[in-house]
Protein backbone atom coordinates (compact mmCIF):
# COMPACT_ATOMS: atom_id res chain seq x y z
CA UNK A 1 -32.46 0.36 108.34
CA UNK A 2 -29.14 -1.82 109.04
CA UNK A 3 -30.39 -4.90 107.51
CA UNK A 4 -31.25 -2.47 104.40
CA UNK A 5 -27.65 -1.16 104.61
CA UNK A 6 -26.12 -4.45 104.75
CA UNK A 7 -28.37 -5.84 101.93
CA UNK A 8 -27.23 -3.41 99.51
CA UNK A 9 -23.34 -3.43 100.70
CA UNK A 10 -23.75 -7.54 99.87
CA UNK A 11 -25.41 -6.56 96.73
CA UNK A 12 -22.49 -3.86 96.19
CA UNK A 13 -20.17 -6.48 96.87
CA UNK A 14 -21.77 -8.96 94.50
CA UNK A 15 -21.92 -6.27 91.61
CA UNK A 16 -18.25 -5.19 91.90
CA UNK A 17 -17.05 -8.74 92.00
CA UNK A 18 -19.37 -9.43 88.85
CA UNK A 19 -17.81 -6.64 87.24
CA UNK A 20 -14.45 -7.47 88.18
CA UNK A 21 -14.89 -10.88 87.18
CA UNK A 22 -15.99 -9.16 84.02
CA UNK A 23 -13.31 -7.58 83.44
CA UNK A 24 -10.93 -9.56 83.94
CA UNK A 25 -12.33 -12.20 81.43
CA UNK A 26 -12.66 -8.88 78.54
CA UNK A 27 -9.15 -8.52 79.44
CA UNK A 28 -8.01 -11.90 78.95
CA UNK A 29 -10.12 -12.25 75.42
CA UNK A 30 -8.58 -8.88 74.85
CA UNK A 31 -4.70 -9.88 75.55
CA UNK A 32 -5.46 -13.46 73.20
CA UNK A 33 -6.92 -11.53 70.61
CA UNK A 34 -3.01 -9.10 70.57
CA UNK A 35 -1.22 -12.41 71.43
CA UNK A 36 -2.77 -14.18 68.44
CA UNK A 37 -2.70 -11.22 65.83
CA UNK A 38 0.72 -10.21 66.84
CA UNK A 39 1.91 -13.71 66.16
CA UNK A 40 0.40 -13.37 62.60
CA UNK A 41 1.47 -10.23 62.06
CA UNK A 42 5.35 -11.43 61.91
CA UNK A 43 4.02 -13.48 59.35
CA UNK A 44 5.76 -11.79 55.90
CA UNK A 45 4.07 -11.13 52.32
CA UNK A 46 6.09 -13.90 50.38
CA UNK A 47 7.56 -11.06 47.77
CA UNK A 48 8.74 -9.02 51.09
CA UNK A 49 10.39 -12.78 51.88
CA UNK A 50 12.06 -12.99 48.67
CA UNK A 51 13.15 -9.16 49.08
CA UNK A 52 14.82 -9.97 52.18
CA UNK A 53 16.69 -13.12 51.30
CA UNK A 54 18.52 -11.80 48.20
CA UNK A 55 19.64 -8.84 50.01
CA UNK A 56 20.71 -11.19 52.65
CA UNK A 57 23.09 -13.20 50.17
CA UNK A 58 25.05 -9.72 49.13
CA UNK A 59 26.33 -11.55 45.80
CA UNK A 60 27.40 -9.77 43.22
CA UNK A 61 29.60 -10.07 40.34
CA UNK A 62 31.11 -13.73 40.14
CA UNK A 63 31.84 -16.65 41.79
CA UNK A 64 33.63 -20.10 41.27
CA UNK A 65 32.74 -23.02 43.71
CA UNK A 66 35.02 -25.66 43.76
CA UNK A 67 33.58 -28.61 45.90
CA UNK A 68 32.62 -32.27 46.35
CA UNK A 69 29.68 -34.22 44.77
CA UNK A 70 29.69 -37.37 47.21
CA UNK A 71 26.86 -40.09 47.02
CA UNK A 72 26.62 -42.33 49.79
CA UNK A 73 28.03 -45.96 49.77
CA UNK A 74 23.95 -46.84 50.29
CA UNK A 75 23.03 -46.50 47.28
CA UNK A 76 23.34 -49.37 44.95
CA UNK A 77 25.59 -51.06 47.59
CA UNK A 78 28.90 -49.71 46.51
CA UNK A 79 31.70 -50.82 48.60
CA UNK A 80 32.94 -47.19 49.36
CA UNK A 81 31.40 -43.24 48.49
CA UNK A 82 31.21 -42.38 44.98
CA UNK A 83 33.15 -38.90 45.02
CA UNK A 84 33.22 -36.17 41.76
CA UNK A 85 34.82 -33.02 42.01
CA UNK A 86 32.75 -30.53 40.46
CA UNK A 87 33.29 -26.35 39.94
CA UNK A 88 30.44 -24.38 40.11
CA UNK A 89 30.87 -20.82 38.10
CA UNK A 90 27.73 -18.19 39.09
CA UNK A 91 27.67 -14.69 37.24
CA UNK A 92 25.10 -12.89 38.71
CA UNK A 93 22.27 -12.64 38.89
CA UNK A 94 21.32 -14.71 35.78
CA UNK A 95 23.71 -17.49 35.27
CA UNK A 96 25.20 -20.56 36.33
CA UNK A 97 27.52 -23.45 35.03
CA UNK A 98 28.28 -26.26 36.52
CA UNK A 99 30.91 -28.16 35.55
CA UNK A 100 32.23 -32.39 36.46
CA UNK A 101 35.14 -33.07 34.17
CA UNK A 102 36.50 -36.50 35.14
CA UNK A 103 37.08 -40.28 33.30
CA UNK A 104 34.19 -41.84 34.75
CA UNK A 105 31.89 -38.44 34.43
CA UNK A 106 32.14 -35.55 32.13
CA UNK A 107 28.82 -33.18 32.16
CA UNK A 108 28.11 -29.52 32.43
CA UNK A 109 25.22 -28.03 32.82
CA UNK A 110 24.20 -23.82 32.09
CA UNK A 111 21.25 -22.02 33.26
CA UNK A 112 21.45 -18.51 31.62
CA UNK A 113 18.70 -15.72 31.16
CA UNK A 114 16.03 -18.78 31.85
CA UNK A 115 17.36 -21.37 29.57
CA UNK A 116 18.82 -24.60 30.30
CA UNK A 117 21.00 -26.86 28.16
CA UNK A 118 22.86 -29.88 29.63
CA UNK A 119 26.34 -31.95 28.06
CA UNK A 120 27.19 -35.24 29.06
CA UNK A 121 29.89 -37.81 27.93
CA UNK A 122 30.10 -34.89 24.63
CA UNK A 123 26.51 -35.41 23.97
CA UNK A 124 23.98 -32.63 24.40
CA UNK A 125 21.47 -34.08 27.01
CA UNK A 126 18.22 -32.12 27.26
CA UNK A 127 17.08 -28.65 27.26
CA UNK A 128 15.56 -28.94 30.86
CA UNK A 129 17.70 -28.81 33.98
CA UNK A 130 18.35 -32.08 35.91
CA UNK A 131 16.03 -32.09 38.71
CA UNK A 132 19.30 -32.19 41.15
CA UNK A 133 20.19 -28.89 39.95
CA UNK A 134 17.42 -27.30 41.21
CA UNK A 135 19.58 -26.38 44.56
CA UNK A 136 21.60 -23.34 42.43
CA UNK A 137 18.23 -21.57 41.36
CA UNK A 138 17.50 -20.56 44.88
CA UNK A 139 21.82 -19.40 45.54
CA UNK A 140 21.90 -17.70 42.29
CA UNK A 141 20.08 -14.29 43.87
CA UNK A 142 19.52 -11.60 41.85
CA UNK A 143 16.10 -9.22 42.01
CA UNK A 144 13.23 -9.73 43.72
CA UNK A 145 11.12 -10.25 40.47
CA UNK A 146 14.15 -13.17 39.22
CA UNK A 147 13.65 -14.97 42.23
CA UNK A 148 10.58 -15.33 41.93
CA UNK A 149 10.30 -16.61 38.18
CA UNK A 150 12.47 -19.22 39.45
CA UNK A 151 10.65 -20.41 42.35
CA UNK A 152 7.68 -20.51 40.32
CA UNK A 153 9.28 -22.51 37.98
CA UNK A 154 9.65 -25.13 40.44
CA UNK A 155 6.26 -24.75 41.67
CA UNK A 156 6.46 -23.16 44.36
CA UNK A 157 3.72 -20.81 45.07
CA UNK A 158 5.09 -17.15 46.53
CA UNK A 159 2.35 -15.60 47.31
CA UNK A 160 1.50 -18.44 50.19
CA UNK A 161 3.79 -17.57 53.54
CA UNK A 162 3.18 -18.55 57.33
CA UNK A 163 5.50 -19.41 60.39
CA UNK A 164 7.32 -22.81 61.02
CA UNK A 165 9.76 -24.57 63.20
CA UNK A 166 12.39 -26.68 62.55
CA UNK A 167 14.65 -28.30 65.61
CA UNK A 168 13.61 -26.09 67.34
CA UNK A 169 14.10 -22.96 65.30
CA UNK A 170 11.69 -20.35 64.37
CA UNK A 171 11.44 -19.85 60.12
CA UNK A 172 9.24 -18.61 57.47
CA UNK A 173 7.64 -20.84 55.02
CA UNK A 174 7.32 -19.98 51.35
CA UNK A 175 4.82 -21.48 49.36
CA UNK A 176 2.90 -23.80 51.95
CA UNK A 177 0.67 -23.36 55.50
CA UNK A 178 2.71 -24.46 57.82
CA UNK A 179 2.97 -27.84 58.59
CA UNK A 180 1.28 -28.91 55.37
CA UNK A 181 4.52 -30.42 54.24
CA UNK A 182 3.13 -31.81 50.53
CA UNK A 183 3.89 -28.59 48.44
CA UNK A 184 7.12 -27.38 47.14
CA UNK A 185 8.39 -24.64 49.37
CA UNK A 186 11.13 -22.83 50.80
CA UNK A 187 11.97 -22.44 54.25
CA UNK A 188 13.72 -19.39 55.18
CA UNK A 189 15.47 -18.44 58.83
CA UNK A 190 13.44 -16.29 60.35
CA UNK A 191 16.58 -14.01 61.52
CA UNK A 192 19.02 -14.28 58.52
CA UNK A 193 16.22 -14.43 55.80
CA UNK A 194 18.73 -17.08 54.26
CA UNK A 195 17.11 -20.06 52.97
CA UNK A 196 17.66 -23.34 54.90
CA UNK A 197 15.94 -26.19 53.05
CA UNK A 198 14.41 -26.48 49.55
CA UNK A 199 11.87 -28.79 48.96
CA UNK A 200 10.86 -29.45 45.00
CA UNK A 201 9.17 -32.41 43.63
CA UNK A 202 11.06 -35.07 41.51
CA UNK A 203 10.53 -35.48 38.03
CA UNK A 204 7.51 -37.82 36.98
CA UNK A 205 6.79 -38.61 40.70
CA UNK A 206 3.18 -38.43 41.96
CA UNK A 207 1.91 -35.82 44.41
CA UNK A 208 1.83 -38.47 47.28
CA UNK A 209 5.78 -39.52 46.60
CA UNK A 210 8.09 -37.67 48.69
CA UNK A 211 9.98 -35.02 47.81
CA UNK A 212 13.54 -33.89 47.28
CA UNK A 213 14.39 -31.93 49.97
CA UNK A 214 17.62 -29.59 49.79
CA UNK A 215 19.45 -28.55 53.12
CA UNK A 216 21.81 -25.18 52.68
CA UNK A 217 24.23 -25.68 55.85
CA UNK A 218 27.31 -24.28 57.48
CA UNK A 219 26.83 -20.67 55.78
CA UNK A 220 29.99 -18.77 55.45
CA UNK A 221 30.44 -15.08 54.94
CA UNK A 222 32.82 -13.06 52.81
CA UNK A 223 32.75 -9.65 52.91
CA UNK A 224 29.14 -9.00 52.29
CA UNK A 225 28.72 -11.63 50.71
CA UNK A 226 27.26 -15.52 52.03
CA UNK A 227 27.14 -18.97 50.68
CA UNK A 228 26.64 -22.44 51.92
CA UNK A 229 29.50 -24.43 52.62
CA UNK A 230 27.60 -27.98 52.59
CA UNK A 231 24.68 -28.73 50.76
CA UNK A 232 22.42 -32.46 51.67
CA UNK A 233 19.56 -33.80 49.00
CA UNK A 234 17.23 -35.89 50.88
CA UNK A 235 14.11 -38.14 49.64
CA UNK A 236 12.42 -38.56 52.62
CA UNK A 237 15.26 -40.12 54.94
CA UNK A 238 17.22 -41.02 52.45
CA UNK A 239 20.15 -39.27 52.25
CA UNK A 240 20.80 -38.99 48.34
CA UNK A 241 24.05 -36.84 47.82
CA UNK A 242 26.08 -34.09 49.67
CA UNK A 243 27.70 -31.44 48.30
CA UNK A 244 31.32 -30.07 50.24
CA UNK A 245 32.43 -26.77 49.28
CA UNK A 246 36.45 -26.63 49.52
CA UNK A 247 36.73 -23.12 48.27
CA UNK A 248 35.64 -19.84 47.32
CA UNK A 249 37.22 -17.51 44.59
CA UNK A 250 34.37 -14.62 44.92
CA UNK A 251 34.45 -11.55 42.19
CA UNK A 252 36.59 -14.40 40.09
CA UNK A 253 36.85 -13.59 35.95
CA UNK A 254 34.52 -15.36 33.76
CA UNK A 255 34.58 -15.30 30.14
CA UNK A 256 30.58 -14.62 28.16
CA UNK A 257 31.63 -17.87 26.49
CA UNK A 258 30.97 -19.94 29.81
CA UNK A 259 27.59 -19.30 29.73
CA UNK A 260 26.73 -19.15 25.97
CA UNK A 261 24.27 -22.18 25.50
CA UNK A 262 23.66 -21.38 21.61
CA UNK A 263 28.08 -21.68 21.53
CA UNK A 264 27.44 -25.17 23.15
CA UNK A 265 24.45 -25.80 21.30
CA UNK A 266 26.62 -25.80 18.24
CA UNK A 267 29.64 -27.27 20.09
CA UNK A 268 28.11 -30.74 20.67
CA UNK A 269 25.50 -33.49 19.01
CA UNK A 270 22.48 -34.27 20.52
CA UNK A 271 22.84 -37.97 21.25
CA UNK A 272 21.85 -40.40 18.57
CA UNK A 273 17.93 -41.54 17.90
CA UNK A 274 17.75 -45.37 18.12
CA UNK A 275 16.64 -46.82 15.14
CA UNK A 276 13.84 -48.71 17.06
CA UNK A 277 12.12 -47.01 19.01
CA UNK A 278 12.55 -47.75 22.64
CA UNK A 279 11.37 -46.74 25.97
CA UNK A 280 12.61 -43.44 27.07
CA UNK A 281 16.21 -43.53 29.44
CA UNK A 282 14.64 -42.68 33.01
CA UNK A 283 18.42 -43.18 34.19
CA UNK A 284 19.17 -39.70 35.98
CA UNK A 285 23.05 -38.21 36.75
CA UNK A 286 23.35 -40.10 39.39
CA UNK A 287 22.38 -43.70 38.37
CA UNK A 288 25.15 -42.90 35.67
CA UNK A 289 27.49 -42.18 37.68
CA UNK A 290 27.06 -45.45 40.20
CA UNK A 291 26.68 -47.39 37.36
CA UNK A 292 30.15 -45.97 35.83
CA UNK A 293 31.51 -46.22 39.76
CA UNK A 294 30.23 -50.19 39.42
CA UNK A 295 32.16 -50.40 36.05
CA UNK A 296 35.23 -49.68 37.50
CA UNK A 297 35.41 -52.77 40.00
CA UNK A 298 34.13 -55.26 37.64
């Protein structure tokens, strides 16, 4: 009768172990399964994303940026930084002119209502934006729905969202599965919903060739309202141009005519057709201007 008793206490024993063992192992597959679909679930719908961030810039009515275009003595070995001032004039949330007025450079270029039209030297330039002015589409705001157009205009694909890191910070990524890093995209801080860097591809480059990358820094806040106070382009390492803000004049007063591309349309020539035909100018804003900064010390 004892050895009975003590064969089914060790079988007891074996049982409740099993089943603790059991259990134990449910409840770890159990606490993965809420670790890994709570992590997903912080995951945002990309139009939520874009929801967020314009109410996070607060920008309404006007704004003039004055600031510093600066390319780096790198490129083209120039002996010092080639420096511009340039004024920035935003009337939200569907416009934007900016403006370089100087002897070596004189170019302006409007974005209104989704058209583009671009002056340089007194000639009209293109109907396109310049792909370095790309950075203002994402700080002009507006709606929800405007945001979007424009961030599909540069390809970037809003319905696609997932969770990144960048130096050790915690963001959303717009328009790409995080770390696939050979789509355009927007990454976004995951607390501010303010976008940190831009990433759009350059014109006539191949999928493979790296990307411009745009770097919103040093935000600044006004009221309710926010804006960058240094902007860096990037290809790859390469540090192509930075962009110092020296001041703000928020709510400033902007005439219509600012933004009126059919007024400059009929203000300025389109530049002269070559009588022999010729290969296309692939010179962009910024070889012009180096090559003007060269002029000047020859």
């Amino acid at each position: 009768m004892n050895d009975e008793k003590n064969a089914l206490a060790a079988g007891s024993g074996k049982g409740g172990r099993r089943r603790r063992s059991q259990g134990a192992c449910l409840l770890a597959m159990c606490l993965a399964v809420f670790s890994f679909s709570a992590a997903y679930a912080h995951v945002l719908p990309g139009p939520h994303l874009l929801l967020l961030m314009t109410e996070a810039f607060g920008a309404t009515g006007a704004l003039e940026v004055h600031q510093r275009l600066v390319f780096p003595a790198e490129q083209g070995a120039l002996p010092a930084p080639v420096a511009y001032d340039e004024t920035l004039r935003y009337r939200f949330p569907d416009a934007v002119r900016c403006e370089i007025d100087t002897p070596a450079l004189k170019r302006i270029h409007v974005y209104a209502a989704g058209e583009h039209i671009t002056v340089r030297d007194g000639r009209l330039q293109s109907d396109a934006a310049g792909v370095f002015d790309h950075y203002a589409a994402v700080l002009l705001s507006g709606s929800r729905e405007e945001m979007d157009e424009r961030l599909t205009a540069l390809g970037i694909d809003t319905a696609v969202s997932s969770l990144g890191r960048f130096a050790g910070r915690p963001l959303f990524v717009l328009g790409a599965q995080y770390p696939d890093a050979t789509r355009p995209m927007l990454w976004i801080d995951k607390t501010t919903f303010l976008p940190l860097h831009l990433f759009v591809r350059a014109s006539g480059t191949a999928g493979s060739a790296p990307m411009l990358e745009f770097r919103y820094l040093d935000w600044t806040k006004s009221g309710r309202h926010r804006y960058p106070m240094r902007i860096e382009c990037y290809q790859g390492e390469t540090l192509l141009r930075r962009i110092v803000v020296d001041r703000l004049n928020w709510n400033a007063l902007l005439s219509d005519a600012l933004f009126d591309i059919e007024r400059l349309r009929s203000r300025y020539q389109p530049e002269p057709v070559p009588e022999t035909p010729s290969a296309p100018d692939s010179k962009s804003d910024i070889q012009e201007a180096l090559d003007a900064f060269k002029r000047r010390y020859e």
